[in-house]
C-alpha atoms as a PDB file:
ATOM      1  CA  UNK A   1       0.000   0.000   0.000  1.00  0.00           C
ATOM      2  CA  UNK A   2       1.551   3.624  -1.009  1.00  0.00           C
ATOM      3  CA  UNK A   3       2.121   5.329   1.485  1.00  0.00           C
ATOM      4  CA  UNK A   4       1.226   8.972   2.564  1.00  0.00           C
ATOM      5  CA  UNK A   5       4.752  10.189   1.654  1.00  0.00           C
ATOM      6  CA  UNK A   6       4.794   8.551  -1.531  1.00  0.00           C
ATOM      7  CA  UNK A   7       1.256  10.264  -2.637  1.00  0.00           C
ATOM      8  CA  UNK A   8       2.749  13.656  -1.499  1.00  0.00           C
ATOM      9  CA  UNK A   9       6.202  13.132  -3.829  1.00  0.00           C
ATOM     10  CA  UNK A  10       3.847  12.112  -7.106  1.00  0.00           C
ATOM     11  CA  UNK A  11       2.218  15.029  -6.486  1.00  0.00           C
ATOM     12  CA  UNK A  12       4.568  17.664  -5.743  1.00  0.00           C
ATOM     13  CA  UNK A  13       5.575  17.780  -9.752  1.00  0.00           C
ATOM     14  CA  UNK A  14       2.795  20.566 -10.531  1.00  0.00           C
ATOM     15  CA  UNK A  15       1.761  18.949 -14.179  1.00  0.00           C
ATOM     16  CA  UNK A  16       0.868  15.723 -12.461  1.00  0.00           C
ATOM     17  CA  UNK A  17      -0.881  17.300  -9.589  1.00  0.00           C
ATOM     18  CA  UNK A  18      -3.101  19.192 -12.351  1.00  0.00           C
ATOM     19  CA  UNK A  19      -3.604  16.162 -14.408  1.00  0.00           C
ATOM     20  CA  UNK A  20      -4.625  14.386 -10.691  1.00  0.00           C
ATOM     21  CA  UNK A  21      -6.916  17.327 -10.468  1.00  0.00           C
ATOM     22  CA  UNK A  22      -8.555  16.857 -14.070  1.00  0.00           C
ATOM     23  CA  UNK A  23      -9.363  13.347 -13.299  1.00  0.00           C
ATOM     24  CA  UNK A  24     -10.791  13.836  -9.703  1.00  0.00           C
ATOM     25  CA  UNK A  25     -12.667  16.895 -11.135  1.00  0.00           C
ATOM     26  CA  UNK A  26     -14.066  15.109 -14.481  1.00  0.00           C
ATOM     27  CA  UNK A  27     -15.641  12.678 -12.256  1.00  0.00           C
ATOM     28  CA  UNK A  28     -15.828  10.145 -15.260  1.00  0.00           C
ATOM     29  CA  UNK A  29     -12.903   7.489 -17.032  1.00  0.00           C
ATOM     30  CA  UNK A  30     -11.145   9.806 -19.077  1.00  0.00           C
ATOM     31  CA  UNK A  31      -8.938   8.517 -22.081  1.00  0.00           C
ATOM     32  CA  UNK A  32      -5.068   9.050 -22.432  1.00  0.00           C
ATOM     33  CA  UNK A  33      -5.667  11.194 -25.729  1.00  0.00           C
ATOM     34  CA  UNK A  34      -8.131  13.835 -24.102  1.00  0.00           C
ATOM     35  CA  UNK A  35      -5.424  14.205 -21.813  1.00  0.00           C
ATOM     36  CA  UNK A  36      -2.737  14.871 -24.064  1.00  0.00           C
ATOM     37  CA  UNK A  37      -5.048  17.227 -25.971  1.00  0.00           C
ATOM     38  CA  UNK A  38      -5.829  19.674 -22.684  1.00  0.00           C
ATOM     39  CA  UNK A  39      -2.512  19.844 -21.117  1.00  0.00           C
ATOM     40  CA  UNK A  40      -0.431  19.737 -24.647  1.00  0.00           C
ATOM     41  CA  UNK A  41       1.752  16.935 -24.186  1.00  0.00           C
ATOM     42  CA  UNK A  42       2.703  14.067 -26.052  1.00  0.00           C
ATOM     43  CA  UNK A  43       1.503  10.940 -25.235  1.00  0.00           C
ATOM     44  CA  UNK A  44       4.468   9.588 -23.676  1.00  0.00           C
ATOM     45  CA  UNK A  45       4.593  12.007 -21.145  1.00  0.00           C
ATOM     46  CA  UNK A  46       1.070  12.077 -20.144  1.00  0.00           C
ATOM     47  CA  UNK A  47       1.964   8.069 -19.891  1.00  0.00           C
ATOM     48  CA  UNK A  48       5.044   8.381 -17.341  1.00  0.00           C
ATOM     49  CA  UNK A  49       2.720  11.389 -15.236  1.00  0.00           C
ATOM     50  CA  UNK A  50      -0.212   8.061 -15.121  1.00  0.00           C
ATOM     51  CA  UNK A  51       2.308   5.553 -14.338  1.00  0.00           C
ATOM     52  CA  UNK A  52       3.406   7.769 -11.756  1.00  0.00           C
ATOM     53  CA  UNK A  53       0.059   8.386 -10.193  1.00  0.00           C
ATOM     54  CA  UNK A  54      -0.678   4.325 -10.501  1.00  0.00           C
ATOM     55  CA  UNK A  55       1.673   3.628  -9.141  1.00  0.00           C
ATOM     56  CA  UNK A  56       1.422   5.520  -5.900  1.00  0.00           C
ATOM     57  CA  UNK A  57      -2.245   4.402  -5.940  1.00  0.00           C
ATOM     58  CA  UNK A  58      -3.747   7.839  -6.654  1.00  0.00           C
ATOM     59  CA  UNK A  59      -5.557   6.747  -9.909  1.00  0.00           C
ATOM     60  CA  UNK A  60      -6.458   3.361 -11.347  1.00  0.00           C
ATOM     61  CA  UNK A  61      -6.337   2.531 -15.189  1.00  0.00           C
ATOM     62  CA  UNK A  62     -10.162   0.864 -16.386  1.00  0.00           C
ATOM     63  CA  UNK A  63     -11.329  -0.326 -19.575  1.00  0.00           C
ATOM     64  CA  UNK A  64     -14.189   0.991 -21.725  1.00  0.00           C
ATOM     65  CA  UNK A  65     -15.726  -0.494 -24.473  1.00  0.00           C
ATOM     66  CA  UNK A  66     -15.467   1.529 -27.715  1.00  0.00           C
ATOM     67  CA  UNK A  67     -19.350   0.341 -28.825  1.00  0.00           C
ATOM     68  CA  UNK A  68     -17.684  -1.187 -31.738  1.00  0.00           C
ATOM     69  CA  UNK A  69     -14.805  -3.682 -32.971  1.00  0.00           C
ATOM     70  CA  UNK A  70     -11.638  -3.965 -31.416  1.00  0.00           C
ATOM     71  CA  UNK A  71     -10.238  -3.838 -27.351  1.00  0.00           C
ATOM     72  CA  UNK A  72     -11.748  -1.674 -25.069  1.00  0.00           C
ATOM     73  CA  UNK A  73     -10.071   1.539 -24.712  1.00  0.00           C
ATOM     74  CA  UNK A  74      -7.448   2.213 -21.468  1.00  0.00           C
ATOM     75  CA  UNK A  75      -8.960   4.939 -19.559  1.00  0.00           C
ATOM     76  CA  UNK A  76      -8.060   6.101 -15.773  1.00  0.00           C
ATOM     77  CA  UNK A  77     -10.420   7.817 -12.626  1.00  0.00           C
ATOM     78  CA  UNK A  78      -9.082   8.970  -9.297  1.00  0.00           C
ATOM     79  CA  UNK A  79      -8.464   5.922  -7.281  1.00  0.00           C
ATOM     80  CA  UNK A  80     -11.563   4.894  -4.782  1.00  0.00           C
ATOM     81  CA  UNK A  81      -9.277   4.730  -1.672  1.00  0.00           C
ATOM     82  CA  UNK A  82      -7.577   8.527  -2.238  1.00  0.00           C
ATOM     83  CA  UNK A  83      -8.135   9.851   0.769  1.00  0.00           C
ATOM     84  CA  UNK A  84     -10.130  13.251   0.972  1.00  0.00           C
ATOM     85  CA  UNK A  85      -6.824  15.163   2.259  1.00  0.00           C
ATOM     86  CA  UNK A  86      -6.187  14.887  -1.357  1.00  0.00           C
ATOM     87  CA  UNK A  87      -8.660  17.252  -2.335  1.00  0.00           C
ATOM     88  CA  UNK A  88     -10.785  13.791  -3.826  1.00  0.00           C
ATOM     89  CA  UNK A  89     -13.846  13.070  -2.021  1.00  0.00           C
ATOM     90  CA  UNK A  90     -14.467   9.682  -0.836  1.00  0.00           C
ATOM     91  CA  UNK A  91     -16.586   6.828  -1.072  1.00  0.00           C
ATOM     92  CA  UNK A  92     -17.943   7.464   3.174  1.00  0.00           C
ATOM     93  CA  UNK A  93     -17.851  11.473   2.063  1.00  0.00           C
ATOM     94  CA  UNK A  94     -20.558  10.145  -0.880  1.00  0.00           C
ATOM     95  CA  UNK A  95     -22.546   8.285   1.597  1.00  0.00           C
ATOM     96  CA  UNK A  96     -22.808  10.696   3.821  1.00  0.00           C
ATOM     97  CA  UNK A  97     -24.520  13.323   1.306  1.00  0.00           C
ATOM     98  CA  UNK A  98     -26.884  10.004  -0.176  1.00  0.00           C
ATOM     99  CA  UNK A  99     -27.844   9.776   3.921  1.00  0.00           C
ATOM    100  CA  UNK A 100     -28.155  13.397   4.093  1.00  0.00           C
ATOM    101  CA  UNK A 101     -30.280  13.445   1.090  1.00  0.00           C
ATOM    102  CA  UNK A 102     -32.360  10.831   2.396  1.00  0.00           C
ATOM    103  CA  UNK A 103     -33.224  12.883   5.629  1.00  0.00           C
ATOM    104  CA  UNK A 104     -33.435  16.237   3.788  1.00  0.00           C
ATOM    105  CA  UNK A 105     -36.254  14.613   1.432  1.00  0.00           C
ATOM    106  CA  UNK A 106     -37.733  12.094   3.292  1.00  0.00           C
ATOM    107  CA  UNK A 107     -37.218   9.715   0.363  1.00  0.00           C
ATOM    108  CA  UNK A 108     -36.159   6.196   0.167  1.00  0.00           C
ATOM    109  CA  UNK A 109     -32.923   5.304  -0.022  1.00  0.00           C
ATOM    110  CA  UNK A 110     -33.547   3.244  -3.269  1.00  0.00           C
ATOM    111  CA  UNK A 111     -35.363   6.351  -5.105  1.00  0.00           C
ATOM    112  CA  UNK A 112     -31.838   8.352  -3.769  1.00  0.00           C
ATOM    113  CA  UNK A 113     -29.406   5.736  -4.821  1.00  0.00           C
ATOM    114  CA  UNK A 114     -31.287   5.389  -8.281  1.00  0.00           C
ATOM    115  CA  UNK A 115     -30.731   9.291  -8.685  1.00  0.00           C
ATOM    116  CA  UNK A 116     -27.192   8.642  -7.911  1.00  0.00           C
ATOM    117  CA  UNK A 117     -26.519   6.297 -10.598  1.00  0.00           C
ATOM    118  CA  UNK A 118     -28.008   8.073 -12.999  1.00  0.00           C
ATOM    119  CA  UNK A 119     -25.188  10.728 -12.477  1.00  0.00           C
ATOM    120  CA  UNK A 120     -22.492   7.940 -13.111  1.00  0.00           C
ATOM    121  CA  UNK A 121     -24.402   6.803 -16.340  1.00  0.00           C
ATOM    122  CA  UNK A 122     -22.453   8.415 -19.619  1.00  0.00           C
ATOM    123  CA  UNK A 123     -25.628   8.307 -22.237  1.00  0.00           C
ATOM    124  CA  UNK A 124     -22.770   6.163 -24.181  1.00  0.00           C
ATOM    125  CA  UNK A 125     -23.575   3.042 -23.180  1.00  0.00           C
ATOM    126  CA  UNK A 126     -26.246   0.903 -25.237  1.00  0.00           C
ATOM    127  CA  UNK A 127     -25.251  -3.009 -25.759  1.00  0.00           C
ATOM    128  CA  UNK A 128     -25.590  -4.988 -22.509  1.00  0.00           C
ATOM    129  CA  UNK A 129     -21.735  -5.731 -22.402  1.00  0.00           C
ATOM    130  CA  UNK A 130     -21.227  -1.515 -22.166  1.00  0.00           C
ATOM    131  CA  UNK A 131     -23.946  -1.362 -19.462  1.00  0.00           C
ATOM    132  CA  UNK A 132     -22.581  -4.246 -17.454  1.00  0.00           C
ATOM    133  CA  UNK A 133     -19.106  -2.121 -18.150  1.00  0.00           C
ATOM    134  CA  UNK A 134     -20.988   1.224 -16.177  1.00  0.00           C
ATOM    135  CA  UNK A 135     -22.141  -1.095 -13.513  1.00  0.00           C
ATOM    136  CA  UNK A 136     -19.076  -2.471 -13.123  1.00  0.00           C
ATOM    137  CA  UNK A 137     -17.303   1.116 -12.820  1.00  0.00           C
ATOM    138  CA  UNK A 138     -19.866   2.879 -10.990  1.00  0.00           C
ATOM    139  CA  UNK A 139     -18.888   0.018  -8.356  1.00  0.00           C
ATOM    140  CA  UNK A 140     -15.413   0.438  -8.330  1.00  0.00           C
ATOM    141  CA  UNK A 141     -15.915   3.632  -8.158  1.00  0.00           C
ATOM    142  CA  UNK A 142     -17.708   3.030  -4.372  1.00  0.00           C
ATOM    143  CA  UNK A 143     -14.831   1.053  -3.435  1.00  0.00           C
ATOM    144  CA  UNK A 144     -16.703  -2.156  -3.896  1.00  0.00           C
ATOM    145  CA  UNK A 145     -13.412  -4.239  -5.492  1.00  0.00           C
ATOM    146  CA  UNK A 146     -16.038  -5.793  -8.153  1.00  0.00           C
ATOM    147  CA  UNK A 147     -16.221  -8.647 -10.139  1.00  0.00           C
ATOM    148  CA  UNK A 148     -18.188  -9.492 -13.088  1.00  0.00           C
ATOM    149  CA  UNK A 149     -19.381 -13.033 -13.724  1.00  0.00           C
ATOM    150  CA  UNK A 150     -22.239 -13.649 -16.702  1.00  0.00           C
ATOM    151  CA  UNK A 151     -23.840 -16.717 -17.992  1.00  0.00           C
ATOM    152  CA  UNK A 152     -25.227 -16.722 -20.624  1.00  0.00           C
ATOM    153  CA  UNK A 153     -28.181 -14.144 -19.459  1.00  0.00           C
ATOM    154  CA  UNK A 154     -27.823 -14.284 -15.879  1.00  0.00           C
ATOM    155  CA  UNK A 155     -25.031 -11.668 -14.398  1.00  0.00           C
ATOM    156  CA  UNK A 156     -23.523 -11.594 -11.404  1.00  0.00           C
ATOM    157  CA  UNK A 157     -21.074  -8.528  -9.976  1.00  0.00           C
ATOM    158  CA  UNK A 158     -19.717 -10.035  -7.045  1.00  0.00           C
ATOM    159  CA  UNK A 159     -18.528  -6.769  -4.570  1.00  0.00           C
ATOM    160  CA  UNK A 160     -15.112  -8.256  -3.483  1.00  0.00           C
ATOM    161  CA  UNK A 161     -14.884  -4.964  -0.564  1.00  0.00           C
ATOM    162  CA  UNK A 162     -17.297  -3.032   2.000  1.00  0.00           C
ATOM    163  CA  UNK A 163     -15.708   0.208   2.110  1.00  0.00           C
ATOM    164  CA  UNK A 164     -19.141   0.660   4.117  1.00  0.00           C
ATOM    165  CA  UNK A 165     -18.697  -2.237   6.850  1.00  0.00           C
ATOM    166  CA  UNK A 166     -19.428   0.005   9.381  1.00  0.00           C
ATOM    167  CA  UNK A 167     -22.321   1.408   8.604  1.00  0.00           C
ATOM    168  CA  UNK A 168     -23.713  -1.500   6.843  1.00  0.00           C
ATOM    169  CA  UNK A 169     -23.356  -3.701   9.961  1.00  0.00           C
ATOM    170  CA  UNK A 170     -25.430  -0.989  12.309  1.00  0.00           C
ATOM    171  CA  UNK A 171     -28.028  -0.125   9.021  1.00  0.00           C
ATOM    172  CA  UNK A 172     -27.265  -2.758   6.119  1.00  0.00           C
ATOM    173  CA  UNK A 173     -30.915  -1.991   4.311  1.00  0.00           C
ATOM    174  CA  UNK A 174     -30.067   1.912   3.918  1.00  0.00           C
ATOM    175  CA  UNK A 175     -26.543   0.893   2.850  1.00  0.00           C
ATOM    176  CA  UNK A 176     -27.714  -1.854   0.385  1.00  0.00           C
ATOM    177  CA  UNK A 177     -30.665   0.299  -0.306  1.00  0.00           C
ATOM    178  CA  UNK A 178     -28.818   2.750  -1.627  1.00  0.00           C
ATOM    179  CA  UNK A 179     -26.712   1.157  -3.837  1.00  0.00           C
ATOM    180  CA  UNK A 180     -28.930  -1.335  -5.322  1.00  0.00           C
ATOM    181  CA  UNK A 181     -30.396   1.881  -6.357  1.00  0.00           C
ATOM    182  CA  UNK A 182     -27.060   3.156  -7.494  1.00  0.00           C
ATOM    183  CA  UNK A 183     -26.994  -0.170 -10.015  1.00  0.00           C
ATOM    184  CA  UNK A 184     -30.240   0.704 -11.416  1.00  0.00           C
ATOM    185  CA  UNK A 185     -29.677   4.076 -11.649  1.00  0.00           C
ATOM    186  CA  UNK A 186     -26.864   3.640 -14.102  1.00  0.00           C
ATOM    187  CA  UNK A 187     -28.729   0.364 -16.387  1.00  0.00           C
ATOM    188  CA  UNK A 188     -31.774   3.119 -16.803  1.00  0.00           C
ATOM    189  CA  UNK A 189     -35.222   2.249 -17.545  1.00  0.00           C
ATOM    190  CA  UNK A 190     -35.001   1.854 -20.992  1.00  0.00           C
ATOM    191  CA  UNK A 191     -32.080  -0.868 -21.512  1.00  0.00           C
ATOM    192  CA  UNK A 192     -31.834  -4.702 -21.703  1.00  0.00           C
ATOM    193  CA  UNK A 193     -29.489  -5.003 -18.329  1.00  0.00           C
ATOM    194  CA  UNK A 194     -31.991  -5.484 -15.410  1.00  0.00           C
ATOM    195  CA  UNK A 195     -31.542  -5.095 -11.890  1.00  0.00           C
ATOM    196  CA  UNK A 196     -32.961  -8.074 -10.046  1.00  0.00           C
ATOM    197  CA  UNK A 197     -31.926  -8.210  -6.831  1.00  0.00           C
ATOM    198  CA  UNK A 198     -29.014  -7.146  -4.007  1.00  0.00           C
ATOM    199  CA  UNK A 199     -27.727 -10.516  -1.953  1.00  0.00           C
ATOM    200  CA  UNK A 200     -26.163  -8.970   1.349  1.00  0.00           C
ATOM    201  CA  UNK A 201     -23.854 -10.899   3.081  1.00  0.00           C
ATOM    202  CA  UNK A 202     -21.766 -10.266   6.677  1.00  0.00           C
ATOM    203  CA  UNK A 203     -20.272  -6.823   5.411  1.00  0.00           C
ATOM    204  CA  UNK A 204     -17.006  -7.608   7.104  1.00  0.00           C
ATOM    205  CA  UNK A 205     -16.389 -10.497   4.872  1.00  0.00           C
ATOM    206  CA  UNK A 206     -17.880  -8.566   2.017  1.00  0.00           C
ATOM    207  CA  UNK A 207     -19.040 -11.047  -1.154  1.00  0.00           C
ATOM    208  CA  UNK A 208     -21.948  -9.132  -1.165  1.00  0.00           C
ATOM    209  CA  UNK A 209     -24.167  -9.773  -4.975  1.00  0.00           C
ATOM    210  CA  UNK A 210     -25.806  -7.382  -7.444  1.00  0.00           C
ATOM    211  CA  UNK A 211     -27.743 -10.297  -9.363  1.00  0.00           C
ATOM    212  CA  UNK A 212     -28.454  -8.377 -12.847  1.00  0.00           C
ATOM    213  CA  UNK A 213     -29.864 -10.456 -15.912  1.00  0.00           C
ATOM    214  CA  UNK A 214     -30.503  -9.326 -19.901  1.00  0.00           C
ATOM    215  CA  UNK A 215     -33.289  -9.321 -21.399  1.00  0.00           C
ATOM    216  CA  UNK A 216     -32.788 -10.263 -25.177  1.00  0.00           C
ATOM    217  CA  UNK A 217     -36.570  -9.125 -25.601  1.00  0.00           C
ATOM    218  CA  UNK A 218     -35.942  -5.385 -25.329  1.00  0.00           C
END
């Protein structure tokens, strides 16, 4: 695990700390050439500054589909664990405006958490397989550590971490609640990836299950 000194010395070079900045700040993946294009430098630089940031766990490379042939594209987001005193906020600081939310409104945590995901969901996305790919990102993004599994129709995105263990274990159907909702926030109402259910387990062992299926109908 990096360390708080090594965060501090990949970010005391001022081009990576901005190019830190533009990723916590664009709040989406964003690609290696959109990079190169704001900042104006080539793409081996903008390469070593990501390497750089990787590897002192400040941002985390993910893979997006393009929507047609070939590999997924290499994109990167600010790292789920980067603490706040980076300037990030984190996964409990989200929570804790979803929980304010809920108390402010007098809503349901589902009806929040949907809202939520809808904010993570690009407009981008259309086959099942770059749906699944949101999910999947809007989860990592939490801190969840998850892991897609699909047969044939049936899904499964097994969340490998709790970054909410504690407050799952004193309110686990506000904390589930709310990111069940997150799930079907980002699949939408009008897409062939359905939500079906959350499977909670012990939160301190984590291994916790979105169960998702697609319908080939829609």
């Amino acid at each position: 695990m990096a360390t708080i000194q090594q965060q501090a010395r990949a970010l005391g070079d001022p081009t990576r700390h901005k190019v830190f900045r533009y990723l916590a700040e664009a709040a989406r993946p964003v690609g290696v050439a959109e990079l190169t294009e704001h900042f104006g430098l080539n793409h081996n630089a903008i390469r070593q500054h990501l390497t750089k940031l990787s590897t002192a766990e400040l941002v985390v490379e993910t893979r997006v589909p393009t929507g047609g042939p070939g590999r997924p594209r290499a994109m990167f987001v600010v790292d789920p664990s980067a603490e706040s005193r980076w300037g990030v906020t984190g996964p409990y600081e989200r929570l804790s405006v979803l929980l304010s939310e809920i108390l402010r409104t007098g809503e349901s945590a589902h009806e929040i958490g949907r809202r939520a995901g809808e904010r993570y969901r690009t407009g981008t996305a259309v086959t099942p397989d770059e749906v699944l790919a949101e999910i999947e990102e809007a989860m990592a993004r939490e801190g969840f550590e998850p892991e897609v599994r699909r047969t044939g129709e049936r899904v499964e995105v097994v969340l490998q971490n709790c970054p909410f263990a504690s407050a799952a274990e004193v309110d686990p159907n506000t904390v589930c609640s709310l990111h069940r909702g997150i799930a079907e926030g980002v699949a939408g109402e009008a897409t062939s990836v359905v939500v079906d259910e959350l499977v909670d387990h012990d939160p301190r062992e984590a291994g916790c299950r979105l169960c998702l299926h697609v319908d080939s109908t829609s």
